[in-house]
PDB file of N, CA and C in Angstrom:
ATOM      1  N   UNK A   1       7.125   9.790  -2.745  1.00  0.00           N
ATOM      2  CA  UNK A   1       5.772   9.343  -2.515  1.00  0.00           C
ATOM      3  C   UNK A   1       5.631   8.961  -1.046  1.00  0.00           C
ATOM      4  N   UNK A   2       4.493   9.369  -0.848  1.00  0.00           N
ATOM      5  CA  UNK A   2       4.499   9.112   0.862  1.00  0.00           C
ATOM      6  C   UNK A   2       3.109   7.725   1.005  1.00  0.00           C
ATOM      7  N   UNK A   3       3.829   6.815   1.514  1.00  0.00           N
ATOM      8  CA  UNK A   3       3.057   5.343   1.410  1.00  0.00           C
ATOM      9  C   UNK A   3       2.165   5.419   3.182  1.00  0.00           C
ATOM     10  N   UNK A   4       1.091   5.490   3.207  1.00  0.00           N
ATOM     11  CA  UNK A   4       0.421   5.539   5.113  1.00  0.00           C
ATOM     12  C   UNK A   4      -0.225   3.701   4.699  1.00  0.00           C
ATOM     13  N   UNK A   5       0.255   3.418   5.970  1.00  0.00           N
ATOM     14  CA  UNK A   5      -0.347   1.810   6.834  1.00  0.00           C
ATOM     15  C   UNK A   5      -1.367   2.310   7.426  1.00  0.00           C
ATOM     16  N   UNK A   6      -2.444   1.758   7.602  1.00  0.00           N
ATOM     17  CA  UNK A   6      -3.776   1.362   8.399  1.00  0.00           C
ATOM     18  C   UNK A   6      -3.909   0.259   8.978  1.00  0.00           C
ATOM     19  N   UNK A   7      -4.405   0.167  10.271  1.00  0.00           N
ATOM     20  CA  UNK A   7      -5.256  -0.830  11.203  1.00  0.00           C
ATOM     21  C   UNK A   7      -3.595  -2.123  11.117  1.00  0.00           C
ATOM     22  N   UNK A   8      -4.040  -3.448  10.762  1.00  0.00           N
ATOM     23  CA  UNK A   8      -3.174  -4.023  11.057  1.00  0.00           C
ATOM     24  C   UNK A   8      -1.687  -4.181   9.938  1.00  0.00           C
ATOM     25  N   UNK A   9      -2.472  -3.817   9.102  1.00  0.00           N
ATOM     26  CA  UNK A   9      -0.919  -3.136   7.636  1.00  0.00           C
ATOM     27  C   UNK A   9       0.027  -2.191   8.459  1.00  0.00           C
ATOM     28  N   UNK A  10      -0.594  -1.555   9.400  1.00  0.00           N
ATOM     29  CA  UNK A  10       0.627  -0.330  10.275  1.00  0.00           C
ATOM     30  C   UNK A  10       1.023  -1.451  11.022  1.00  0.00           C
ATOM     31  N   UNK A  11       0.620  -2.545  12.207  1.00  0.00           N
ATOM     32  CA  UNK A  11       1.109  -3.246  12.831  1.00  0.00           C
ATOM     33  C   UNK A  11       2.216  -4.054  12.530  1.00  0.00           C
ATOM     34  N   UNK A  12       2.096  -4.369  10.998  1.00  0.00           N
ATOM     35  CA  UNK A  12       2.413  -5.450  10.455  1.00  0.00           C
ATOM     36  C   UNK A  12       3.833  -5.032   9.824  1.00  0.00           C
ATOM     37  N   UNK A  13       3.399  -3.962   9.771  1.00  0.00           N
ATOM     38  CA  UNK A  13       5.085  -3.028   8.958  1.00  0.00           C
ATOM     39  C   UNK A  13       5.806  -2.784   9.942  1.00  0.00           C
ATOM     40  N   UNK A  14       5.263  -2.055  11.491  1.00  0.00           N
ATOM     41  CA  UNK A  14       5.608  -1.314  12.239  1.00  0.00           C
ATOM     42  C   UNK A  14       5.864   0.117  12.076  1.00  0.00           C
ATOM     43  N   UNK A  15       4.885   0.309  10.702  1.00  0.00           N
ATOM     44  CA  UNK A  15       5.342   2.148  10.714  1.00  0.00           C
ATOM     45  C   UNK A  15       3.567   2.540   9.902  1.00  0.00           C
ATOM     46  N   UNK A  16       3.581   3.748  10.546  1.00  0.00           N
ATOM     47  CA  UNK A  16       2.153   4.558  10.162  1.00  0.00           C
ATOM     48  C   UNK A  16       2.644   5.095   8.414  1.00  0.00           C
ATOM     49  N   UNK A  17       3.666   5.361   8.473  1.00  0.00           N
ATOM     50  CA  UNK A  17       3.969   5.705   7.372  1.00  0.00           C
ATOM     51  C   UNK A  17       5.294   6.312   7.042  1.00  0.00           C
ATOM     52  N   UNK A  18       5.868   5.796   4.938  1.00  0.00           N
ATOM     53  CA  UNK A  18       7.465   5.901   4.817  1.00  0.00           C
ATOM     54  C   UNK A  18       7.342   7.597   3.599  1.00  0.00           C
ATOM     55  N   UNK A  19       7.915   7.506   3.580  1.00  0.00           N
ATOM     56  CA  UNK A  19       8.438   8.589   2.189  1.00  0.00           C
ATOM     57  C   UNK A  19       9.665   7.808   1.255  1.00  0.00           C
ATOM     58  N   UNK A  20       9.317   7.474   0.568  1.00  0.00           N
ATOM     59  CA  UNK A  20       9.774   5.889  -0.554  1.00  0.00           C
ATOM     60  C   UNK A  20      10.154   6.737  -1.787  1.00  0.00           C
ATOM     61  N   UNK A  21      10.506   6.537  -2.606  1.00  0.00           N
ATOM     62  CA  UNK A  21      10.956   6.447  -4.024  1.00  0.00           C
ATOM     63  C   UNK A  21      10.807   4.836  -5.099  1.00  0.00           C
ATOM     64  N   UNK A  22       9.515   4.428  -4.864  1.00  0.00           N
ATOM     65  CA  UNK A  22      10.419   3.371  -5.838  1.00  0.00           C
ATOM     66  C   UNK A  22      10.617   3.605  -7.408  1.00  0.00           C
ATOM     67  N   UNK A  23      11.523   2.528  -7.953  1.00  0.00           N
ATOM     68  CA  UNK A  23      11.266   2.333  -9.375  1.00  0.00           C
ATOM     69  C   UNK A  23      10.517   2.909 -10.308  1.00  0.00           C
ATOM     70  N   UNK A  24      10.318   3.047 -11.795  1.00  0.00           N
ATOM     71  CA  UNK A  24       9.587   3.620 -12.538  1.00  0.00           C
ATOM     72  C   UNK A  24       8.769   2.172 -13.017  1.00  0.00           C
ATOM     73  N   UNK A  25       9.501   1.082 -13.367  1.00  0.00           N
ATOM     74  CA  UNK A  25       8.682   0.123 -13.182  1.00  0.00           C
ATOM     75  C   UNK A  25       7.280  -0.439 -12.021  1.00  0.00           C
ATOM     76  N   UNK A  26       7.459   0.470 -10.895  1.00  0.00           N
ATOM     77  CA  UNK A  26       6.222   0.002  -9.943  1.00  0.00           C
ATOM     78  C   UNK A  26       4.994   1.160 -10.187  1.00  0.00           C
ATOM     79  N   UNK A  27       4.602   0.801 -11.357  1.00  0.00           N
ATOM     80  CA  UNK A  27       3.281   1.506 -11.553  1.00  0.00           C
ATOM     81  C   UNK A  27       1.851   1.779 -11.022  1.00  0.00           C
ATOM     82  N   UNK A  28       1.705   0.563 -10.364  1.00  0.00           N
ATOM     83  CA  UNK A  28       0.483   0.247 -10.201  1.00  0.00           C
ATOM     84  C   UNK A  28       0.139   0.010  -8.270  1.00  0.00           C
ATOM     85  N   UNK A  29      -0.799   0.317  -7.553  1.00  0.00           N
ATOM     86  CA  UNK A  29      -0.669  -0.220  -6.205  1.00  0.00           C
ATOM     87  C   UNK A  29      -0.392  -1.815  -6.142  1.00  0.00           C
ATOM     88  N   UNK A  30      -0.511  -2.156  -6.865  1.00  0.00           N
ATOM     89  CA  UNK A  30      -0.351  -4.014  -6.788  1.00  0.00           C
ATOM     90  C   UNK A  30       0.970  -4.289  -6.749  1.00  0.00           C
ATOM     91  N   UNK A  31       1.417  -3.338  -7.784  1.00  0.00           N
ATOM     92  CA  UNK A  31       3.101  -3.632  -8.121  1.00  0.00           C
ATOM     93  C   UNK A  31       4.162  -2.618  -6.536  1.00  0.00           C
ATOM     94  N   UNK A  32       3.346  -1.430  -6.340  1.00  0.00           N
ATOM     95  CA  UNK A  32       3.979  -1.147  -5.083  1.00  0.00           C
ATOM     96  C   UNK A  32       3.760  -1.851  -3.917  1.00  0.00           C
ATOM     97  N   UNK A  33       2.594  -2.334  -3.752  1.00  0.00           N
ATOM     98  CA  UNK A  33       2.578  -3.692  -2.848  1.00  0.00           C
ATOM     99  C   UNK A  33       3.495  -4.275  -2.728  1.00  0.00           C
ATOM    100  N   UNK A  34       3.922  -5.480  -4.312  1.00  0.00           N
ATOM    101  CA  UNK A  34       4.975  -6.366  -4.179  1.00  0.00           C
ATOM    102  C   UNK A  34       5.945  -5.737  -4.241  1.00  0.00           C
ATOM    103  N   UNK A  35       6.544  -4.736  -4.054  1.00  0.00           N
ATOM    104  CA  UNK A  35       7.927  -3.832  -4.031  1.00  0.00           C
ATOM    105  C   UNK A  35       7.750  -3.666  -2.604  1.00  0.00           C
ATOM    106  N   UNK A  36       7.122  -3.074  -2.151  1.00  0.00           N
ATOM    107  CA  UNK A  36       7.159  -3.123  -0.498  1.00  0.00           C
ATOM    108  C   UNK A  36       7.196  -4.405   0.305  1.00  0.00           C
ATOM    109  N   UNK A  37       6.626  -5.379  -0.086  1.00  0.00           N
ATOM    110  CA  UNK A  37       6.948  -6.705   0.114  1.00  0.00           C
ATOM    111  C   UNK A  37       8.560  -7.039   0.785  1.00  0.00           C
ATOM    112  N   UNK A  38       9.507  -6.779  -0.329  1.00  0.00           N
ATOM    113  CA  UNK A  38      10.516  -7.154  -0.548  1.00  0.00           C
ATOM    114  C   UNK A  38      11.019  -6.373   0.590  1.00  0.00           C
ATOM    115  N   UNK A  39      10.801  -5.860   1.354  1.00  0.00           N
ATOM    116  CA  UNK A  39      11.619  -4.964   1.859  1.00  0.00           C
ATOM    117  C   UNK A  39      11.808  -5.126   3.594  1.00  0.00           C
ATOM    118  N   UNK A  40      11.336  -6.216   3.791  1.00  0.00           N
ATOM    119  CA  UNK A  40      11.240  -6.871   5.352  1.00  0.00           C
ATOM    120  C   UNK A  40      10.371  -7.897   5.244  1.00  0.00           C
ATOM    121  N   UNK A  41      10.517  -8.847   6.178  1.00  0.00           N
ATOM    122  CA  UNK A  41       9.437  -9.664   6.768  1.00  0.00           C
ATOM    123  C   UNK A  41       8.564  -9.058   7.443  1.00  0.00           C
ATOM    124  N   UNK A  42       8.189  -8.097   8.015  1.00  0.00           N
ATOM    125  CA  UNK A  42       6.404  -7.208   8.710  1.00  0.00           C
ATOM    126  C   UNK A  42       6.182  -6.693   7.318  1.00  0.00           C
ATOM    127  N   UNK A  43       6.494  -5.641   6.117  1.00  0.00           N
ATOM    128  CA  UNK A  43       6.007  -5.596   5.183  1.00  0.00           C
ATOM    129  C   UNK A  43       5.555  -7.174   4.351  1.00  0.00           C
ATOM    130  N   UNK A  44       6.297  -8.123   4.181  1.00  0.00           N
ATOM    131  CA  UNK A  44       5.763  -9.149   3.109  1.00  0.00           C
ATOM    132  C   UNK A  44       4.565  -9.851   4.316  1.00  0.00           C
ATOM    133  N   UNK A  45       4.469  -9.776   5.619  1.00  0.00           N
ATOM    134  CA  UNK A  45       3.141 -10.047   6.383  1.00  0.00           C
ATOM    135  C   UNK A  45       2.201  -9.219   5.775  1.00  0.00           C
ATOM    136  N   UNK A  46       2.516  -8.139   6.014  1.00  0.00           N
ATOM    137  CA  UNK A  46       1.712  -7.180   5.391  1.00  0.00           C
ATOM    138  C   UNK A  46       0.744  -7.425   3.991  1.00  0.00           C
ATOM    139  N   UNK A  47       1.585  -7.340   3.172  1.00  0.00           N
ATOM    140  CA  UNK A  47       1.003  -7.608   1.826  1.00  0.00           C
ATOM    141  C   UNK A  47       0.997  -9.285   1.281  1.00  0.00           C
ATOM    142  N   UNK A  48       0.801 -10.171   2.145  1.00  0.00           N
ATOM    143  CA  UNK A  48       0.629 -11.702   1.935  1.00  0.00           C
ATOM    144  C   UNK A  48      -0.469 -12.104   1.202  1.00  0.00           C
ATOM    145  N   UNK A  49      -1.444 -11.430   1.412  1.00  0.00           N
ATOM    146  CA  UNK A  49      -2.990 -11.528   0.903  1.00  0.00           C
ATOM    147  C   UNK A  49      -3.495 -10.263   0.227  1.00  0.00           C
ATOM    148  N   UNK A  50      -3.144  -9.902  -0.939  1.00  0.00           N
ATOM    149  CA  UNK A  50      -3.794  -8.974  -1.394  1.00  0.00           C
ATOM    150  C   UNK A  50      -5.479  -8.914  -1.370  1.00  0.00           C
ATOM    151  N   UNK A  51      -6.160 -10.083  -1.642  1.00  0.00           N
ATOM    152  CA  UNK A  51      -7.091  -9.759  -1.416  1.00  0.00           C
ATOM    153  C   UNK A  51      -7.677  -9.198  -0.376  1.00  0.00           C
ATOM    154  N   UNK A  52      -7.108  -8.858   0.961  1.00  0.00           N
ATOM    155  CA  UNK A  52      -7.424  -8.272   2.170  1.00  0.00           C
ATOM    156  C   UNK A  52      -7.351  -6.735   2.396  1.00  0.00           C
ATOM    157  N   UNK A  53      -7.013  -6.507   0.988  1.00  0.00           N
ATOM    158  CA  UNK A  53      -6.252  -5.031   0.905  1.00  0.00           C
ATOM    159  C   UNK A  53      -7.003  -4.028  -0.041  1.00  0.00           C
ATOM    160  N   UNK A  54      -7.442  -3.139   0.532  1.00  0.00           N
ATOM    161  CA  UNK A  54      -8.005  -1.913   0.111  1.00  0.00           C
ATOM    162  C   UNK A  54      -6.700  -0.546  -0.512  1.00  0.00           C
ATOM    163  N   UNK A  55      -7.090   0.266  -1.610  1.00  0.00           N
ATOM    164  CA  UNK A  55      -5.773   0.887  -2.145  1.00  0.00           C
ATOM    165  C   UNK A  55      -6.899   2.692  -2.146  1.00  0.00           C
ATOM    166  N   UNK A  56      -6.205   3.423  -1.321  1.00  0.00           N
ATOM    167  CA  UNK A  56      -6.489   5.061  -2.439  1.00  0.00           C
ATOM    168  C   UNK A  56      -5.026   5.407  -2.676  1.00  0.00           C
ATOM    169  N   UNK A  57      -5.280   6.435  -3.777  1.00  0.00           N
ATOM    170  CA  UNK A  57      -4.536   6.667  -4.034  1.00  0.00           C
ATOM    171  C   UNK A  57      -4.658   8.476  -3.902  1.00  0.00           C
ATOM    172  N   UNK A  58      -3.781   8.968  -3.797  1.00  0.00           N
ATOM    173  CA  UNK A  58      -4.127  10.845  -3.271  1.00  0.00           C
ATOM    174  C   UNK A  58      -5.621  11.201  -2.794  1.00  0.00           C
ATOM    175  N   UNK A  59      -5.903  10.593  -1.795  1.00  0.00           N
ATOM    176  CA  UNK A  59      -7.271   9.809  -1.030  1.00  0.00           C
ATOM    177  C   UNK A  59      -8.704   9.724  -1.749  1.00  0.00           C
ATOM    178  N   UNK A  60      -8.269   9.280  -2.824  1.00  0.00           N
ATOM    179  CA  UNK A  60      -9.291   8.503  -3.672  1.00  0.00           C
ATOM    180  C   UNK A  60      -9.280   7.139  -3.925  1.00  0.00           C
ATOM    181  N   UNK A  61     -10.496   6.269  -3.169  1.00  0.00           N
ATOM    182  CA  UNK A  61     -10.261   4.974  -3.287  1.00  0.00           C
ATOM    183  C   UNK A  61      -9.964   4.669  -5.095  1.00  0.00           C
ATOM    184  N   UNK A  62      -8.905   3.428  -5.435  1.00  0.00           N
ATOM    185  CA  UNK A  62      -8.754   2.931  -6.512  1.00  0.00           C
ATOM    186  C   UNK A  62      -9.110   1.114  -6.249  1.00  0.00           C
ATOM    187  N   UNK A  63      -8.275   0.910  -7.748  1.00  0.00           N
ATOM    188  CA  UNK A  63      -8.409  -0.445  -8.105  1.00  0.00           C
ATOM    189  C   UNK A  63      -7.043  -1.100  -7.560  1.00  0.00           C
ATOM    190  N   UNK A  64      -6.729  -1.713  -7.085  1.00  0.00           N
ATOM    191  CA  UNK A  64      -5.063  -2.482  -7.231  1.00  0.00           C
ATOM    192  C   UNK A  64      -4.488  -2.394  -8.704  1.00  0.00           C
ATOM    193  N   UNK A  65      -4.886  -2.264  -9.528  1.00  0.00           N
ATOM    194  CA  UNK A  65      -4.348  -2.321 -10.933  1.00  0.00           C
ATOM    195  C   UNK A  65      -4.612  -0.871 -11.687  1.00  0.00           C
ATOM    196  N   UNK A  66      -5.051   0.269 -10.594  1.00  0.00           N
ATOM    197  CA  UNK A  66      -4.709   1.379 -11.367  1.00  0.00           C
ATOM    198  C   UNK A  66      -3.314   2.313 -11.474  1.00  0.00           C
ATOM    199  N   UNK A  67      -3.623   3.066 -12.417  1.00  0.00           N
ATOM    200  CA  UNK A  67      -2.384   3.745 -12.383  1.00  0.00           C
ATOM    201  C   UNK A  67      -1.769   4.049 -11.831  1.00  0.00           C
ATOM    202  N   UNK A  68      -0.635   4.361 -11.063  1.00  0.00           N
ATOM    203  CA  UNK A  68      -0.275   5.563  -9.789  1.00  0.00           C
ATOM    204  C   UNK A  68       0.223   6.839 -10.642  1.00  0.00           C
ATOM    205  N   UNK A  69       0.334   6.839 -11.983  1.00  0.00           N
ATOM    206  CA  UNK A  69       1.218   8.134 -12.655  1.00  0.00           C
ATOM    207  C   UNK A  69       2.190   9.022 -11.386  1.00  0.00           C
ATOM    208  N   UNK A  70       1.977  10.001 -11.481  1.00  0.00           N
ATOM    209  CA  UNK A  70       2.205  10.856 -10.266  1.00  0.00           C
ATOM    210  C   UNK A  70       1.752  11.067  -9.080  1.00  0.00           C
ATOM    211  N   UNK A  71       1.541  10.134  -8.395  1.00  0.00           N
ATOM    212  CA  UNK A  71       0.970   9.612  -6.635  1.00  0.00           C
ATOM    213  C   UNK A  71       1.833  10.417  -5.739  1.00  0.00           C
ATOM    214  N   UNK A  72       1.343  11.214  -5.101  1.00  0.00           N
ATOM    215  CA  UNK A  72       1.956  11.786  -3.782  1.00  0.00           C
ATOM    216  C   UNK A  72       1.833  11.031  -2.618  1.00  0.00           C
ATOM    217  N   UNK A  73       0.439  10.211  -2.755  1.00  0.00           N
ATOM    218  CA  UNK A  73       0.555   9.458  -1.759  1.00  0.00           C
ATOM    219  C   UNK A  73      -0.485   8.199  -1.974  1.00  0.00           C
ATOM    220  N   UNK A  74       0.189   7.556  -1.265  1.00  0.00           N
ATOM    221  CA  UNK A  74      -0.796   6.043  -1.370  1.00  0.00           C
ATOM    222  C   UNK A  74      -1.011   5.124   0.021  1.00  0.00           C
ATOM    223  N   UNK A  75      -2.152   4.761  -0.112  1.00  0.00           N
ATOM    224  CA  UNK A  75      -2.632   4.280   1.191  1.00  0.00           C
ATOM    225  C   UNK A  75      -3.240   3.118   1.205  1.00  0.00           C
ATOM    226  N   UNK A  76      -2.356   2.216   2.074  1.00  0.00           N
ATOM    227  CA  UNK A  76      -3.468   0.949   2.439  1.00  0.00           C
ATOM    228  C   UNK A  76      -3.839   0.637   3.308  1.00  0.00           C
ATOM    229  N   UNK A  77      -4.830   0.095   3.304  1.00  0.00           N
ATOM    230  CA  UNK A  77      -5.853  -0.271   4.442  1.00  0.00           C
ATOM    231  C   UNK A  77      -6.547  -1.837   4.269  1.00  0.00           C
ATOM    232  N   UNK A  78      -7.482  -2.270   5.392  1.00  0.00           N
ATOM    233  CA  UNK A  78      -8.062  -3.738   5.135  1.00  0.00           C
ATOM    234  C   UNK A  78      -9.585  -3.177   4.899  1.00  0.00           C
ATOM    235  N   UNK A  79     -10.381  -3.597   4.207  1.00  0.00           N
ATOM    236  CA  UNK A  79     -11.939  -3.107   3.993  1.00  0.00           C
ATOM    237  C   UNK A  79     -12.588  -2.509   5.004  1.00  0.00           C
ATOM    238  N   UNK A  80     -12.996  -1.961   5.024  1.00  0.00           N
ATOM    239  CA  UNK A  80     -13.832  -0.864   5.817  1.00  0.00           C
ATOM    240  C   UNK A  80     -15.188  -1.818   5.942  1.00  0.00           C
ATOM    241  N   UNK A  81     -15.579  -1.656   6.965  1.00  0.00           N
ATOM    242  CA  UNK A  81     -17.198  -2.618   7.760  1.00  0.00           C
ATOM    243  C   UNK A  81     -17.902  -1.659   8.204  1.00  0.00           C
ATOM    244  N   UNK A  82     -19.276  -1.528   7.806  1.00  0.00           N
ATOM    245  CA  UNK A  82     -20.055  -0.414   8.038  1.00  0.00           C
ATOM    246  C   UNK A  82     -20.864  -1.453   9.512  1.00  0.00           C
ATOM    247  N   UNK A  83     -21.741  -1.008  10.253  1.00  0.00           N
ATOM    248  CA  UNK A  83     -22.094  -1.462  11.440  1.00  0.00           C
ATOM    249  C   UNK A  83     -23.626  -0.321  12.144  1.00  0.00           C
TER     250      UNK A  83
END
C-alpha cells in the first residue's frame, strides 16, 4: 500500500510518501493512522489530532472509520479551505 503525506503531515513525517505493508488487523484509516503513529516521533506529531485529518482512500475522499479492504493507496491531508 502506498501511504502519500500532505501539507504539514509530509513535514511532520518527513516523507511525501512510504510503500508500507501493515497488519491485517489495520483496517480502517483511523487504525492505519494509529499504526503509523507508532513508528517515529514526526509520524505520532503527525497523527496527534485526528480531528485535523482528512482520509481518501484510492483518491476518493472517505470517513476515518471506513474500510480500506484492498487500498492501493491512502492519503492524508489537513482540510482543504476554499477562498
Amino acid at each position: 500500500m502506498r501511504v502519500l503525506y500532505f501539507a504539514w503531515l509530509r513535514e511532520k513525517t518527513g516523507v511525501g510518501q512510504e510503500e508500507l505493508s501493515p497488519p491485517a488487523e489495520v483496517n480502517t484509516p483511523r487504525a492505519l493512522a494509529a499504526w503509523l503513529a507508532g513508528r517515529g516521533p514526526g509520524h505520532a506529531a503527525a497523527f496527534a489530532n485526528m480531528a485535523l485529518i482528512r482520509c481518501a482512500v484510492d483518491r476518493e475522499f472517505v470517513d476515518l472509520d471506513a474500510t480500506l479492504g484492498g487500498a492501493a493507496e491512502v492519503a492524508f491531508f489537513p482540510p482543504v479551505t476554499g477562498g
